[in-house]
PDB file of N, CA and C in Angstrom:
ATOM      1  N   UNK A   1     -16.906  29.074 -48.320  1.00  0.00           N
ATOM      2  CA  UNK A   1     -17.714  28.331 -47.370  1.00  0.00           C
ATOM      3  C   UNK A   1     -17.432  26.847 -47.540  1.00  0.00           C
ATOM      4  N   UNK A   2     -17.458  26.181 -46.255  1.00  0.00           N
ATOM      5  CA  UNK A   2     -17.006  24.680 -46.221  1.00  0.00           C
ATOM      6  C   UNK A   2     -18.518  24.031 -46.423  1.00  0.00           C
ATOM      7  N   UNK A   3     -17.695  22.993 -47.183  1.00  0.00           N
ATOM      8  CA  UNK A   3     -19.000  21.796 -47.402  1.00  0.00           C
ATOM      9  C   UNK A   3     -20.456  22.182 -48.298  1.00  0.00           C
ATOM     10  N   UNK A   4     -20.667  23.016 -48.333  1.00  0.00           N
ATOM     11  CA  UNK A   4     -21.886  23.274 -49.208  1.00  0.00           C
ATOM     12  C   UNK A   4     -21.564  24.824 -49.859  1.00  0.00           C
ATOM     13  N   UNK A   5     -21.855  24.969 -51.070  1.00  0.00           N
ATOM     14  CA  UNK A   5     -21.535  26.039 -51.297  1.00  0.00           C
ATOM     15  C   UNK A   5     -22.850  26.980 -51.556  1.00  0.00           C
ATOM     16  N   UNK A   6     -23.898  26.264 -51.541  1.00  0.00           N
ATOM     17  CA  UNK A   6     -25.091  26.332 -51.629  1.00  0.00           C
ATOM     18  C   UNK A   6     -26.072  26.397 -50.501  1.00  0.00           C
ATOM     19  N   UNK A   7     -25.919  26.810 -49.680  1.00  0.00           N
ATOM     20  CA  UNK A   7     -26.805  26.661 -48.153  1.00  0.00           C
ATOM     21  C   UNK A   7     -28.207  26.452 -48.473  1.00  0.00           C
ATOM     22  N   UNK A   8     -28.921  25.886 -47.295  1.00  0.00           N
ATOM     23  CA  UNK A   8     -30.314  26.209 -47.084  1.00  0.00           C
ATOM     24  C   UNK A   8     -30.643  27.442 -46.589  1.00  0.00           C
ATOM     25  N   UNK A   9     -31.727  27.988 -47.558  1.00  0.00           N
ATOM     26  CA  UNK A   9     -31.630  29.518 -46.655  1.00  0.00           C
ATOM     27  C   UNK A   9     -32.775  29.517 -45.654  1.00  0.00           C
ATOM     28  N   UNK A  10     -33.586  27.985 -44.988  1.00  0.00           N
ATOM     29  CA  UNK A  10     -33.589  28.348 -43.838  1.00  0.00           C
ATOM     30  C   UNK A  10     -33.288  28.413 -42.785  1.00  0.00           C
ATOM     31  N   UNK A  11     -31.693  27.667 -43.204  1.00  0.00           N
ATOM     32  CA  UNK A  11     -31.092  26.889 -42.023  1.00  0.00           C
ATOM     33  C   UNK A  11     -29.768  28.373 -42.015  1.00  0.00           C
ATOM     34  N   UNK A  12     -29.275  28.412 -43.070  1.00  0.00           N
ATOM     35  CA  UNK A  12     -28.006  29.437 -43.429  1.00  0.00           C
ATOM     36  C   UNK A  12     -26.717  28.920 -43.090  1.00  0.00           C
ATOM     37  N   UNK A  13     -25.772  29.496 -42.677  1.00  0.00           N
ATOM     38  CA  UNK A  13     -24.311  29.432 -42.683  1.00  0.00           C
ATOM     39  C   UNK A  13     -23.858  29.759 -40.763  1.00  0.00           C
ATOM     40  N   UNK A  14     -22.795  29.269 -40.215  1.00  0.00           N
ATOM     41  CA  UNK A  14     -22.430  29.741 -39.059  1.00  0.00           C
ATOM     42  C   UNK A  14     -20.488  29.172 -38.944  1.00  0.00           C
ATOM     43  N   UNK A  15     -20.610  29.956 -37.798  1.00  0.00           N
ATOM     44  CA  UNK A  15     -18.933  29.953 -37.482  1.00  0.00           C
ATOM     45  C   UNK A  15     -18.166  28.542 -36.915  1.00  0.00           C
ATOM     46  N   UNK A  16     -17.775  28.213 -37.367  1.00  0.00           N
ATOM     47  CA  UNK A  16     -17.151  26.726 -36.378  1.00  0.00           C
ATOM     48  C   UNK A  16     -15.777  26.843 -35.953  1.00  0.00           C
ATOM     49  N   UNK A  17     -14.930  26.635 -35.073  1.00  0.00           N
ATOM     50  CA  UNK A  17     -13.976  26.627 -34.722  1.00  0.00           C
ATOM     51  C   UNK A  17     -13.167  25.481 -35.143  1.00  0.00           C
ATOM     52  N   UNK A  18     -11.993  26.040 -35.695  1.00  0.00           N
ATOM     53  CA  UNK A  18     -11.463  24.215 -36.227  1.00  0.00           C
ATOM     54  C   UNK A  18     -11.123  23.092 -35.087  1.00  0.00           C
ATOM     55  N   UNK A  19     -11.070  23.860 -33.637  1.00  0.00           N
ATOM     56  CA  UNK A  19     -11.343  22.653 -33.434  1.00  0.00           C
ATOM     57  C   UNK A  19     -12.120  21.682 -33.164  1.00  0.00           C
ATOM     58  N   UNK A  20     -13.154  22.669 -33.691  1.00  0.00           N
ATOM     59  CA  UNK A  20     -14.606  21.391 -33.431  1.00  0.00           C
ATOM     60  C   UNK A  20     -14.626  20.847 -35.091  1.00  0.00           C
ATOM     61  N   UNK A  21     -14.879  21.668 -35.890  1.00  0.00           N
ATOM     62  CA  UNK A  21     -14.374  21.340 -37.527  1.00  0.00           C
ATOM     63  C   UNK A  21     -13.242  20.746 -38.004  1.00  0.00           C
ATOM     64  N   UNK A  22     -12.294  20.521 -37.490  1.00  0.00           N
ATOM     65  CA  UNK A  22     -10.985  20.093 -38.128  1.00  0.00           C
ATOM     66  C   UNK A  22     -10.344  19.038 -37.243  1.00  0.00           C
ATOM     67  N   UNK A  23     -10.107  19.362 -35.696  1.00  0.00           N
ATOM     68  CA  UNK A  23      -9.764  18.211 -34.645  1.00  0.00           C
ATOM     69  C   UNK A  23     -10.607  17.630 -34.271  1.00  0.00           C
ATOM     70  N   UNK A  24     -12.114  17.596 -34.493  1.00  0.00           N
ATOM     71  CA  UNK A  24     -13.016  17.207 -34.093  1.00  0.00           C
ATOM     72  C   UNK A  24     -13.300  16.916 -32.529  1.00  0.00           C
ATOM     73  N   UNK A  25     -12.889  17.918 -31.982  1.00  0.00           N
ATOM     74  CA  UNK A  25     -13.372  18.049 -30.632  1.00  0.00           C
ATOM     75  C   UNK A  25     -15.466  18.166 -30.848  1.00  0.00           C
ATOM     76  N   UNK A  26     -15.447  17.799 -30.046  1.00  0.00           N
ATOM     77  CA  UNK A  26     -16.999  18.167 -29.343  1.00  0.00           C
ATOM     78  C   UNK A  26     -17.465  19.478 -28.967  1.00  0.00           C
ATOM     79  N   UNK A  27     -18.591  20.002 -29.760  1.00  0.00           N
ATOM     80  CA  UNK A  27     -19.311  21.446 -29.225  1.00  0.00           C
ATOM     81  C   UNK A  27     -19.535  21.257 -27.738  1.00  0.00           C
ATOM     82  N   UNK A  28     -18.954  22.238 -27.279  1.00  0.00           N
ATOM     83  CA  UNK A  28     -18.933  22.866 -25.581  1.00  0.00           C
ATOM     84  C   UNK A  28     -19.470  23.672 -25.366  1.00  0.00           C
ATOM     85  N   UNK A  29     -19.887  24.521 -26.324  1.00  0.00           N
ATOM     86  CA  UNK A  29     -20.242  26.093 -25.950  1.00  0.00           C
ATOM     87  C   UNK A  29     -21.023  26.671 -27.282  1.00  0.00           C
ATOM     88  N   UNK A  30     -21.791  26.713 -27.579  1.00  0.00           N
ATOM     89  CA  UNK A  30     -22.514  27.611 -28.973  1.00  0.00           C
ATOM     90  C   UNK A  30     -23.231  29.274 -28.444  1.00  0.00           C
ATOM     91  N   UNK A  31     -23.279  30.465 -29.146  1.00  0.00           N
ATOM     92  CA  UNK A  31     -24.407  30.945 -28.922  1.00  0.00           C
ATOM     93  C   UNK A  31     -24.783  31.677 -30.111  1.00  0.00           C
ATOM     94  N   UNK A  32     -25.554  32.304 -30.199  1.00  0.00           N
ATOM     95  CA  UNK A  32     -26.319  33.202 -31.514  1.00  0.00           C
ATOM     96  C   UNK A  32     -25.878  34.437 -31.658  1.00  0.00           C
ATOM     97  N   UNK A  33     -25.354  35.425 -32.363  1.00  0.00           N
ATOM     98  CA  UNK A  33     -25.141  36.984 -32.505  1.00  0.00           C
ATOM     99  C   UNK A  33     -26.147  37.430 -33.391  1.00  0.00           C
ATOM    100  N   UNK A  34     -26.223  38.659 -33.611  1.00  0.00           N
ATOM    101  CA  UNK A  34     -27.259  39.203 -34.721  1.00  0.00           C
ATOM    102  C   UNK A  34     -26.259  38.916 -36.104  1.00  0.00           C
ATOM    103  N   UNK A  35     -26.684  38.219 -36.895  1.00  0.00           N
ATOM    104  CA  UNK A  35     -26.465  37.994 -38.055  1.00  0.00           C
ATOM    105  C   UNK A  35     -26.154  38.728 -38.595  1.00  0.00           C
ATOM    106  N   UNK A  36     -24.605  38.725 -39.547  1.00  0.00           N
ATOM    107  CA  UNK A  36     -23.683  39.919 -40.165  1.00  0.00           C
ATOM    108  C   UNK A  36     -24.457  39.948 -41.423  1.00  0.00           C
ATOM    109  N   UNK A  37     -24.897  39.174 -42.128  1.00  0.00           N
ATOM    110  CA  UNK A  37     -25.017  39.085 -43.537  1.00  0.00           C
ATOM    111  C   UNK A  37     -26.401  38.260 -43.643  1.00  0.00           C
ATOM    112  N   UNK A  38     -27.047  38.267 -45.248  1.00  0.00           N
ATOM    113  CA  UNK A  38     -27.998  37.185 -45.635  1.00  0.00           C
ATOM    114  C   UNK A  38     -28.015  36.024 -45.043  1.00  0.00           C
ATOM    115  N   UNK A  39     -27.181  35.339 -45.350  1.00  0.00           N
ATOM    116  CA  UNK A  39     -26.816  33.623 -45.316  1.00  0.00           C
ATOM    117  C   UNK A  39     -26.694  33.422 -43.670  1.00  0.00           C
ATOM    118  N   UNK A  40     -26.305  34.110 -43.104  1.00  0.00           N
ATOM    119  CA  UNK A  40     -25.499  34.445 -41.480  1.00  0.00           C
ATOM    120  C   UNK A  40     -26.683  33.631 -40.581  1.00  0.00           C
ATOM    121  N   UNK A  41     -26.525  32.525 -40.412  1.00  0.00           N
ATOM    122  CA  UNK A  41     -27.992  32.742 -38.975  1.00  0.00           C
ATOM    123  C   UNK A  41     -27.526  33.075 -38.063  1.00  0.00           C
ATOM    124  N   UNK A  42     -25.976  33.644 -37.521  1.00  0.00           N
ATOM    125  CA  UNK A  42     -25.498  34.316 -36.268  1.00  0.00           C
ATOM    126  C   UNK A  42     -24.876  33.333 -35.061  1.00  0.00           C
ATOM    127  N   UNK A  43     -25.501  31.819 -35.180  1.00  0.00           N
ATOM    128  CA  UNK A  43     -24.347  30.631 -34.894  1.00  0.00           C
ATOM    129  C   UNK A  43     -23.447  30.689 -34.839  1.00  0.00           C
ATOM    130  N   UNK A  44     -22.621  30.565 -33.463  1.00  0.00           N
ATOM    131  CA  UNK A  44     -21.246  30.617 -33.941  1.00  0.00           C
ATOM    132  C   UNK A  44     -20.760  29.187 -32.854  1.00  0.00           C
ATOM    133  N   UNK A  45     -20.275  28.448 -33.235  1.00  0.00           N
ATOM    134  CA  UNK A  45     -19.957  26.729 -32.332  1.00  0.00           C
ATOM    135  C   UNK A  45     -18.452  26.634 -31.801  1.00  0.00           C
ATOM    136  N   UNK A  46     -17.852  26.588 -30.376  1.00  0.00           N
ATOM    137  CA  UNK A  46     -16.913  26.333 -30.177  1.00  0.00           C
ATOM    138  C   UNK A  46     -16.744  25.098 -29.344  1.00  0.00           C
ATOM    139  N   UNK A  47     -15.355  24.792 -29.465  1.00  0.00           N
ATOM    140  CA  UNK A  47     -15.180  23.562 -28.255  1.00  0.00           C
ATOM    141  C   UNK A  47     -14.996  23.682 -27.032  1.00  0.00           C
ATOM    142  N   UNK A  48     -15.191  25.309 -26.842  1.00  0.00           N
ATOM    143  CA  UNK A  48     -15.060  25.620 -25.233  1.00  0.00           C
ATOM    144  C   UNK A  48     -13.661  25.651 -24.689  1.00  0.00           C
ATOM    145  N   UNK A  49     -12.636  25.314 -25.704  1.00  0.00           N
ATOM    146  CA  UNK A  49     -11.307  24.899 -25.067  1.00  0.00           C
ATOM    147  C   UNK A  49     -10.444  25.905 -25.746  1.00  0.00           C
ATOM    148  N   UNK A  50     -11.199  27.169 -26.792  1.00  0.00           N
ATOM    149  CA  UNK A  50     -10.344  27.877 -26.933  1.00  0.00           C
ATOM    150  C   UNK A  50      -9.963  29.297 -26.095  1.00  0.00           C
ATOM    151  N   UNK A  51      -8.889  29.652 -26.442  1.00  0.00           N
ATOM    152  CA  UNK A  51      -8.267  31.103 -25.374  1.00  0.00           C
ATOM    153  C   UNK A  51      -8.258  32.258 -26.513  1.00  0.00           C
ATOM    154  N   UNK A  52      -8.350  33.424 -25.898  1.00  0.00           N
ATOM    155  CA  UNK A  52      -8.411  34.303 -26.350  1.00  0.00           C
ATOM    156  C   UNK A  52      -7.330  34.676 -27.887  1.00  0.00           C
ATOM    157  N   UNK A  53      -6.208  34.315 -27.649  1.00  0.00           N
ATOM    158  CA  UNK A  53      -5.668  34.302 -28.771  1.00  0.00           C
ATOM    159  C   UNK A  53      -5.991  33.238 -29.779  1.00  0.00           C
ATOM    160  N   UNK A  54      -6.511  32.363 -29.768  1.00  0.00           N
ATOM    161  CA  UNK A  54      -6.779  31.084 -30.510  1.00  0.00           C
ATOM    162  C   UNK A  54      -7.990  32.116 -31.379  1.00  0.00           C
ATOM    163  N   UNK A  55      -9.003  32.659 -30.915  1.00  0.00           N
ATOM    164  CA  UNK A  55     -10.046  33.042 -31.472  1.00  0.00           C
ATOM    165  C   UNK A  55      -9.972  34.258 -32.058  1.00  0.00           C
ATOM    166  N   UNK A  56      -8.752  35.459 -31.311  1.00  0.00           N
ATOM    167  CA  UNK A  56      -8.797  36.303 -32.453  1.00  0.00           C
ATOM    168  C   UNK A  56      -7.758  36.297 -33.343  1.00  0.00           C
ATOM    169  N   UNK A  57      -7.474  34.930 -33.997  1.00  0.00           N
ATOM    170  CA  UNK A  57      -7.187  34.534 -35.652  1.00  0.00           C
ATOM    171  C   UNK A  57      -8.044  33.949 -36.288  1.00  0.00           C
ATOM    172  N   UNK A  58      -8.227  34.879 -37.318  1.00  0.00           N
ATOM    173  CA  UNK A  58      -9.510  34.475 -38.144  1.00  0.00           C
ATOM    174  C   UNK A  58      -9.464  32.863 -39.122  1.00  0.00           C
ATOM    175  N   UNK A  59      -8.158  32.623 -38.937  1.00  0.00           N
ATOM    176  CA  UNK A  59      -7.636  31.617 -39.624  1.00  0.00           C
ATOM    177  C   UNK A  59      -8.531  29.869 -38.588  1.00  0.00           C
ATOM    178  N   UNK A  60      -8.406  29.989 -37.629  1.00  0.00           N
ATOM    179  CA  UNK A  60      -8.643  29.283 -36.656  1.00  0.00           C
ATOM    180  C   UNK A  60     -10.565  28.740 -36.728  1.00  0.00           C
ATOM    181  N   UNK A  61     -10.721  29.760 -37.404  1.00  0.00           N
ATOM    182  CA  UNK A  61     -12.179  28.759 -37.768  1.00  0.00           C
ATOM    183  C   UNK A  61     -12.992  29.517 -39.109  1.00  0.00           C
ATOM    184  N   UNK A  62     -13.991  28.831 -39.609  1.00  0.00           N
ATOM    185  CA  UNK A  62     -14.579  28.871 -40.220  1.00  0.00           C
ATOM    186  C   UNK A  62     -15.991  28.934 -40.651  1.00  0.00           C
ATOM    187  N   UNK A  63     -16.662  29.344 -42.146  1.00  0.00           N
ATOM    188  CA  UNK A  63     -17.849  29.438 -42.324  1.00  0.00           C
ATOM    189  C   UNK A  63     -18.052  27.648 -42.624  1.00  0.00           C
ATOM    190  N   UNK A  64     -19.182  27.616 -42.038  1.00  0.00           N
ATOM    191  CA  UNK A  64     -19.725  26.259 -42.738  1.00  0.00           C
ATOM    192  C   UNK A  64     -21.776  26.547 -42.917  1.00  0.00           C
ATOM    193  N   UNK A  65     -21.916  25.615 -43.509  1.00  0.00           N
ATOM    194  CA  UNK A  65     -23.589  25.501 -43.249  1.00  0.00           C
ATOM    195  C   UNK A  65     -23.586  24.781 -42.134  1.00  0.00           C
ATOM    196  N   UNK A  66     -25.307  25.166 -41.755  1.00  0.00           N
ATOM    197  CA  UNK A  66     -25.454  24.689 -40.656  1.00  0.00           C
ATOM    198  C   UNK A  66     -25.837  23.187 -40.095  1.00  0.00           C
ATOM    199  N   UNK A  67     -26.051  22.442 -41.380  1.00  0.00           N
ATOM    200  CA  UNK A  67     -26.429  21.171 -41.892  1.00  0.00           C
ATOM    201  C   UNK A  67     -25.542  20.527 -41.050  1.00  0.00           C
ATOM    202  N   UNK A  68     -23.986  20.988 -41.176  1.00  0.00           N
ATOM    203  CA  UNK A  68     -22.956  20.319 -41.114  1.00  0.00           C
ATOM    204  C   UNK A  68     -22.681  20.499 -39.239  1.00  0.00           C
ATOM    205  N   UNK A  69     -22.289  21.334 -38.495  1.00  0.00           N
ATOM    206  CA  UNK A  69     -22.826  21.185 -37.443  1.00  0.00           C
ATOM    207  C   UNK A  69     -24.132  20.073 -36.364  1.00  0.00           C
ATOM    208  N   UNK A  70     -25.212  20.341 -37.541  1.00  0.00           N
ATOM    209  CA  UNK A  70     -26.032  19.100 -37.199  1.00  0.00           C
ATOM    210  C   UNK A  70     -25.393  17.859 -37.206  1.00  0.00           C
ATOM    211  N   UNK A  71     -24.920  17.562 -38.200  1.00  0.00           N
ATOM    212  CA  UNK A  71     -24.732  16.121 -38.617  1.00  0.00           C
ATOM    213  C   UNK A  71     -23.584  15.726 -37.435  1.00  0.00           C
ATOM    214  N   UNK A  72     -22.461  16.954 -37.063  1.00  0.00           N
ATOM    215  CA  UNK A  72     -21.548  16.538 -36.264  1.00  0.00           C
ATOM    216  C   UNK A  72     -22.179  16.265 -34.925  1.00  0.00           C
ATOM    217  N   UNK A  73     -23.000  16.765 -33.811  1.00  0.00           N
ATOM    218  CA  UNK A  73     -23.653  17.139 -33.314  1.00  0.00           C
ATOM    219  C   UNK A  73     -25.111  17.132 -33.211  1.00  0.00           C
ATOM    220  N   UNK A  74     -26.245  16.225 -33.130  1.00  0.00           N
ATOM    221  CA  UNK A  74     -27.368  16.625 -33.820  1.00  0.00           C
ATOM    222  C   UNK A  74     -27.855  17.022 -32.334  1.00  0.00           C
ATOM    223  N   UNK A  75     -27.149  17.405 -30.849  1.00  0.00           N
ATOM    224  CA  UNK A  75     -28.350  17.609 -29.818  1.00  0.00           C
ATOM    225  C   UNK A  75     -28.286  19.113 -30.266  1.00  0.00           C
ATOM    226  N   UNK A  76     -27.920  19.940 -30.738  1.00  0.00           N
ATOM    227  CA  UNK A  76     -27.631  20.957 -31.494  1.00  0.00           C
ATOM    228  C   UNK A  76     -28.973  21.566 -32.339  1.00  0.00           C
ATOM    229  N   UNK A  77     -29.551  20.689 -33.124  1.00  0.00           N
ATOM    230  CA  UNK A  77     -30.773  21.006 -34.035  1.00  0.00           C
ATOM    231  C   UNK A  77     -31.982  21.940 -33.054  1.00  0.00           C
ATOM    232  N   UNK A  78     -32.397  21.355 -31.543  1.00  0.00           N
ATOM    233  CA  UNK A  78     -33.193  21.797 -30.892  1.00  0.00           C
ATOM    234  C   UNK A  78     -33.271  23.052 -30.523  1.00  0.00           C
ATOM    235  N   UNK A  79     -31.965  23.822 -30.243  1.00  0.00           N
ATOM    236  CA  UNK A  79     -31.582  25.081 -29.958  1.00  0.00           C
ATOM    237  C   UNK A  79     -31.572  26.062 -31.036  1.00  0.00           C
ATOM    238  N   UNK A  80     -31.455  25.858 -32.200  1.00  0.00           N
ATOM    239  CA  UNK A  80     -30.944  26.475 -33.569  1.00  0.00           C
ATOM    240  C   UNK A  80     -32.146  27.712 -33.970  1.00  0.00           C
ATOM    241  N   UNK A  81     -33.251  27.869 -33.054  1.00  0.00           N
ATOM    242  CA  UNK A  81     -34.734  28.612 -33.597  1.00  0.00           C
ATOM    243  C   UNK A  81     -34.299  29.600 -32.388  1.00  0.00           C
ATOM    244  N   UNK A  82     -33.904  29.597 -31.296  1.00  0.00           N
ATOM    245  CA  UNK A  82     -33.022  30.279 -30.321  1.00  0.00           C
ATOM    246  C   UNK A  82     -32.786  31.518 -30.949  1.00  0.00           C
ATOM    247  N   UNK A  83     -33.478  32.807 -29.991  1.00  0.00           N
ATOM    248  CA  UNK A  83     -33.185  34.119 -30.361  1.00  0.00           C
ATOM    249  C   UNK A  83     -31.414  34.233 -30.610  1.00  0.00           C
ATOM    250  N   UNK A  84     -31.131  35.761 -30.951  1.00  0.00           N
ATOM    251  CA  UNK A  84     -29.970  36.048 -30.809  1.00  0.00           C
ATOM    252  C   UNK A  84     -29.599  36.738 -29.343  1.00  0.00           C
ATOM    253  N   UNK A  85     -28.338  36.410 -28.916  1.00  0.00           N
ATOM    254  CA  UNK A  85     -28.208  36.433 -27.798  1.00  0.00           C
ATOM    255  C   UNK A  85     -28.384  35.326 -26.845  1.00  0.00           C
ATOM    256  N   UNK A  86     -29.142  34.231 -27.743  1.00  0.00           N
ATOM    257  CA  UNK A  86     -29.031  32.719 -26.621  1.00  0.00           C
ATOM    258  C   UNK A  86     -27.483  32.767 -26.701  1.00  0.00           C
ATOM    259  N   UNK A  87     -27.182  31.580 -25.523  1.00  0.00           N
ATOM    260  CA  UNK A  87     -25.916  30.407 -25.515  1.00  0.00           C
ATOM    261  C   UNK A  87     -26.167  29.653 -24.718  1.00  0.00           C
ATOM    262  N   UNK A  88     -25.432  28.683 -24.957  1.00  0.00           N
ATOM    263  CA  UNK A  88     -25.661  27.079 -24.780  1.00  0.00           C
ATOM    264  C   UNK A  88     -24.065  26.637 -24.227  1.00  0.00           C
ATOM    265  N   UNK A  89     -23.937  25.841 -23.024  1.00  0.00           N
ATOM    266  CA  UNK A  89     -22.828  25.237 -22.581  1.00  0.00           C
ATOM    267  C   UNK A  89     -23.158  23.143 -22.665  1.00  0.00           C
ATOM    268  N   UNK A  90     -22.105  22.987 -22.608  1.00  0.00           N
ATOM    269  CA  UNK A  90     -22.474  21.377 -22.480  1.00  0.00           C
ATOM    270  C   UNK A  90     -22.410  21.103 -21.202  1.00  0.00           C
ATOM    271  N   UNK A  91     -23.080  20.376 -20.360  1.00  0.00           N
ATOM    272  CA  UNK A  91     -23.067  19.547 -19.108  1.00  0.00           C
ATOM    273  C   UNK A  91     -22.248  18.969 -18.947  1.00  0.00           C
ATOM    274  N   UNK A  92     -20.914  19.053 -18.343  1.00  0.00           N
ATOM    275  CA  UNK A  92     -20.289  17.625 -18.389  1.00  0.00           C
ATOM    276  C   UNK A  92     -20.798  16.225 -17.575  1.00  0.00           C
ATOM    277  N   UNK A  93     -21.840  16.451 -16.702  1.00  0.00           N
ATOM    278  CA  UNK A  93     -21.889  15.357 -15.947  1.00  0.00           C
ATOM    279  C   UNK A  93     -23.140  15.091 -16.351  1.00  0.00           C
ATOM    280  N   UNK A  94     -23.997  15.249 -17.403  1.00  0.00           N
ATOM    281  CA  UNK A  94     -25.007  14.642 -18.283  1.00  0.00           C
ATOM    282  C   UNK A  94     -24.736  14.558 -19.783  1.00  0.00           C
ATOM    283  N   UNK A  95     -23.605  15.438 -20.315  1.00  0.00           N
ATOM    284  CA  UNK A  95     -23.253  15.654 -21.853  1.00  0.00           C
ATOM    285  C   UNK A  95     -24.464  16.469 -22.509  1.00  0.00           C
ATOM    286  N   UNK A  96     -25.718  16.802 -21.824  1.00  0.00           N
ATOM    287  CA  UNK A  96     -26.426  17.568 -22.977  1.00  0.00           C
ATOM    288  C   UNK A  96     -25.944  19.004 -22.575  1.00  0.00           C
ATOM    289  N   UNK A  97     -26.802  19.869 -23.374  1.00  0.00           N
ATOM    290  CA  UNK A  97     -26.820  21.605 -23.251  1.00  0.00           C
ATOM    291  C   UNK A  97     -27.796  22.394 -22.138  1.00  0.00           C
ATOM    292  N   UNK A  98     -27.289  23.338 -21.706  1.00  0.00           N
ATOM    293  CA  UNK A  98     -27.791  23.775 -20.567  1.00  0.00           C
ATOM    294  C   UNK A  98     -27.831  25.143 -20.953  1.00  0.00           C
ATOM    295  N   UNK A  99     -28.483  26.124 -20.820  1.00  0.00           N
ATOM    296  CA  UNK A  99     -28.438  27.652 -21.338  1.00  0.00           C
ATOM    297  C   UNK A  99     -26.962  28.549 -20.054  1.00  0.00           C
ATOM    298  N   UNK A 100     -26.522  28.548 -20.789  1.00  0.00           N
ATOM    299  CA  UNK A 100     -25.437  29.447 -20.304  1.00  0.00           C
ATOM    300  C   UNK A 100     -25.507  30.703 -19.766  1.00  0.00           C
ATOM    301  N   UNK A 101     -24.922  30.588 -18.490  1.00  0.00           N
ATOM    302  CA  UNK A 101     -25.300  31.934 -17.626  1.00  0.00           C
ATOM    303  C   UNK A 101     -24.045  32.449 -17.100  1.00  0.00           C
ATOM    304  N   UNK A 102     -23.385  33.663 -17.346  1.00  0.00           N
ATOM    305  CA  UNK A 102     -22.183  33.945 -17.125  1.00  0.00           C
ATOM    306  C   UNK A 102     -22.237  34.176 -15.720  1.00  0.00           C
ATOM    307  N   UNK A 103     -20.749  34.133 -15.214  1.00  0.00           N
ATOM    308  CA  UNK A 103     -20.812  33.798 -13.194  1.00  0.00           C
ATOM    309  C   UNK A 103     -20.532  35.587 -12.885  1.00  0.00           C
TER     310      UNK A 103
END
């Protein structure tokens, strides 16, 4: 696990995509799954800009806490109590989050 090896366990651990973790692109897209494990809050954060092959290599992103997401990101914190099964898109023509509704 990146950055903390120690989580908060009320906050826990979630998925980041490197390129929101590593190129530091901007979260585009987040939503919640049912949590695999303890630590899991089911978070998983992308930049919206990845394709199908980008995501199924596991190499391509990572565990982090969820601290760390905040800090990159803090309009992020508000959504985080969000059942499983939320998602969240970014606005481009306001920049905040909007609940995501597939077309």
């Amino acid at each position: 696990m990146k950055n903390n090896p120690n989580p908060k366990k009320e906050l826990g651990v979630c998925l980041i995509s490197n390129k929101v973790a590593v190129d530091n692109e901007p979260v585009g897209f987040f939503y919640r799954e049912q949590p695999e494990e303890e630590l899991d809050s089911g978070w998983r954060f992308l930049s919206g800009n990845e394709d199908d092959e980008y995501l199924d290599n596991e190499e391509n992103y990572d565990v982090y806490d969820l601290e760390y997401i905040i800090e990159k990101d803090k309009n992020v914190k508000q959504y985080l109590h969000s059942a499983a099964g939320s998602a969240f898109e970014r606005n481009p023509e306001t920049n905040l989050f909007i609940p995501y509704k597939e077309d």
